[in-house]
Protein backbone atom coordinates (compact mmCIF):
# COMPACT_ATOMS: atom_id res chain seq x y z
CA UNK A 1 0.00 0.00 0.00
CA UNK A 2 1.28 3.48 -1.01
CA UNK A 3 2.14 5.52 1.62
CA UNK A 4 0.08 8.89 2.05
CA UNK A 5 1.79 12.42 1.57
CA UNK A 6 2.51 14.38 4.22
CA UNK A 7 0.09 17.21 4.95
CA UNK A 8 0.57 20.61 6.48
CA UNK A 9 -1.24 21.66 9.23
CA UNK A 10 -2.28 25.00 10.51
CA UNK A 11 -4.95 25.49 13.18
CA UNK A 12 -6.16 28.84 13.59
CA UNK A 13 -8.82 30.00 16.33
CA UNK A 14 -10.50 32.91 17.92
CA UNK A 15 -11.13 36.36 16.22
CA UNK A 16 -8.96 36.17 13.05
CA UNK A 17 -8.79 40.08 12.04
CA UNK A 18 -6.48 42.22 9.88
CA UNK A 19 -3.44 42.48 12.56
CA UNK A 20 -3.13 38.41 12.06
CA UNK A 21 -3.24 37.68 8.39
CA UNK A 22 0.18 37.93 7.88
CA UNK A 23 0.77 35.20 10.57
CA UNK A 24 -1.60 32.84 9.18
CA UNK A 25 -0.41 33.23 5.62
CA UNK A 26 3.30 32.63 7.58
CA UNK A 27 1.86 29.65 9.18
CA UNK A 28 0.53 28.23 5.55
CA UNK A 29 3.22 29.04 4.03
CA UNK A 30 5.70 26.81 6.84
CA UNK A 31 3.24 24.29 6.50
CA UNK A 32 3.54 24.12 2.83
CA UNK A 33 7.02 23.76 2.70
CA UNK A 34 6.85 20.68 5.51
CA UNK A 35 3.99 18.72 3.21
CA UNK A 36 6.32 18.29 -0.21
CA UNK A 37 7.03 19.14 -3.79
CA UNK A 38 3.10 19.26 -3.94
CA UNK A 39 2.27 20.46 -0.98
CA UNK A 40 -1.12 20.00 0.90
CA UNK A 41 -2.47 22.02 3.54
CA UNK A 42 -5.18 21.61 6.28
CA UNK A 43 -6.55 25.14 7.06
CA UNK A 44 -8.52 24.61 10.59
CA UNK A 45 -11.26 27.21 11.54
CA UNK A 46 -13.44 25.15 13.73
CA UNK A 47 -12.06 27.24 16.67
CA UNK A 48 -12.36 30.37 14.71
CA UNK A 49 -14.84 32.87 16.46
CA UNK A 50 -14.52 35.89 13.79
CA UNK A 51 -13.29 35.89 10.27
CA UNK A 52 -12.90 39.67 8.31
CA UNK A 53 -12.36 39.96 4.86
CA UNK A 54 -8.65 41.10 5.02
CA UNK A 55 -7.78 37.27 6.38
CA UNK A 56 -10.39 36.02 3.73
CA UNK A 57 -8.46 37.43 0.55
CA UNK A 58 -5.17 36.41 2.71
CA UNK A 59 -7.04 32.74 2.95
CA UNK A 60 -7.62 33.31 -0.72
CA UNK A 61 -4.06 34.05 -1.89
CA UNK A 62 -3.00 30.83 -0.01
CA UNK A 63 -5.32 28.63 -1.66
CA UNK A 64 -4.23 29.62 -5.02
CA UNK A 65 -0.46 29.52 -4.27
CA UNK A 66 -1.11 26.20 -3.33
CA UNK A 67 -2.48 25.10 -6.32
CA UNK A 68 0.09 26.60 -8.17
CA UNK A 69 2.60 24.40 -7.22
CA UNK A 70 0.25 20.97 -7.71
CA UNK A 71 -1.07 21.48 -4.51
CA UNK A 72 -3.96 21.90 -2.46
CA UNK A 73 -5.92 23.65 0.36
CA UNK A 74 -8.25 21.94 2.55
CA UNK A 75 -10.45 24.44 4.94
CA UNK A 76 -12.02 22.74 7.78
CA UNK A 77 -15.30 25.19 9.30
CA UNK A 78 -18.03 23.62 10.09
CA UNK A 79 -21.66 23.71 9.04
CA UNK A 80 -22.81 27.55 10.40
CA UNK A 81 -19.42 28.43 11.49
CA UNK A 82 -18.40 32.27 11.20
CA UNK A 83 -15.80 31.33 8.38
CA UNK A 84 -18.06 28.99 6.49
CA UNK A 85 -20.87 31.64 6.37
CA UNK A 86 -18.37 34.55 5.50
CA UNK A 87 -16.65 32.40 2.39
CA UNK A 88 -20.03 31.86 1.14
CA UNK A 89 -21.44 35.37 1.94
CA UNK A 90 -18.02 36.26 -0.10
CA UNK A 91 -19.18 34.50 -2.96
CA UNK A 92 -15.69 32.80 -3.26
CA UNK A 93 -17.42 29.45 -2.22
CA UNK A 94 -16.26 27.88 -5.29
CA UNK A 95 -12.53 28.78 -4.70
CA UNK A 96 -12.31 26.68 -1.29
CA UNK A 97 -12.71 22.80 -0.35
CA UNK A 98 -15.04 23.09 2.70
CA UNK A 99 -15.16 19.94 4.95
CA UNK A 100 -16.92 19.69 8.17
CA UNK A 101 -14.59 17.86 9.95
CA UNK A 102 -10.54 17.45 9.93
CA UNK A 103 -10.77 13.94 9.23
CA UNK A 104 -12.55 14.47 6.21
CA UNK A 105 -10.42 17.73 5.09
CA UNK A 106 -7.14 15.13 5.85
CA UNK A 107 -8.94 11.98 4.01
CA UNK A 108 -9.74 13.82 1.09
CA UNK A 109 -5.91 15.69 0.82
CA UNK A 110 -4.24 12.33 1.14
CA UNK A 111 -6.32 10.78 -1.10
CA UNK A 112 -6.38 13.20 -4.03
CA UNK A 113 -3.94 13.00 -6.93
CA UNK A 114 -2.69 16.04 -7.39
CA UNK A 115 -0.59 16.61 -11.10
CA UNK A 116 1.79 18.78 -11.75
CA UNK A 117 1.22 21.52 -14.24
């Protein structure tokens, strides 16, 4: 059996404003660079109390970094969460990979096949 890929992990909780997006997109980006040539992240909000839009676009940026070097972001925020309703509010719904729980975010990261290019 094949082993699974290493995945990043960054857990981020409480009132994520302005003043901390550059040490989450830190975080994600030290994560990234522990998962791999194609690196996958786990993003975890579920302890996340407030969200603005400044981390948002920051969350955004990260996302498509990732995937620009064959690689992936998985957001974890629950059904009703604060993140979950602002990324959908946003409108930029489409440009995450939700999950409910990290098991599932971690599941579906590990078993993706992510190609280069």
């Amino acid at each position: 059996m094949p082993e699974s890929p290493p995945v990043g992990v960054v857990v981020a909780g409480g009132e994520l404003e302005a003043e901390r997006s550059g040490e989450l997109e830190a975080n994600l980006e030290r994560a990234a660079n522990l998962s791999g040539s194609r690196p996958r992240v786990v993003l975890d909000l579920s302890r996340a109390t407030f969200m603005d839009v400044e981390v948002l676009h920051a969350l955004r940026g990260a996302g498509r970094a990732l995937e620009g070097a064959s690689g992936a972001l998985a957001v974890v925020a629950g059904e009703g969460s604060w993140a979950r309703r602002l990324i959908r509010l946003s409108g930029y719904g489409d440009e995450f990979h939700l999950f409910a729980s990290f098991e599932e975010a971690t599941a579906w990261l590990t078993g993706r096949s992510l190609s280069g290019g």
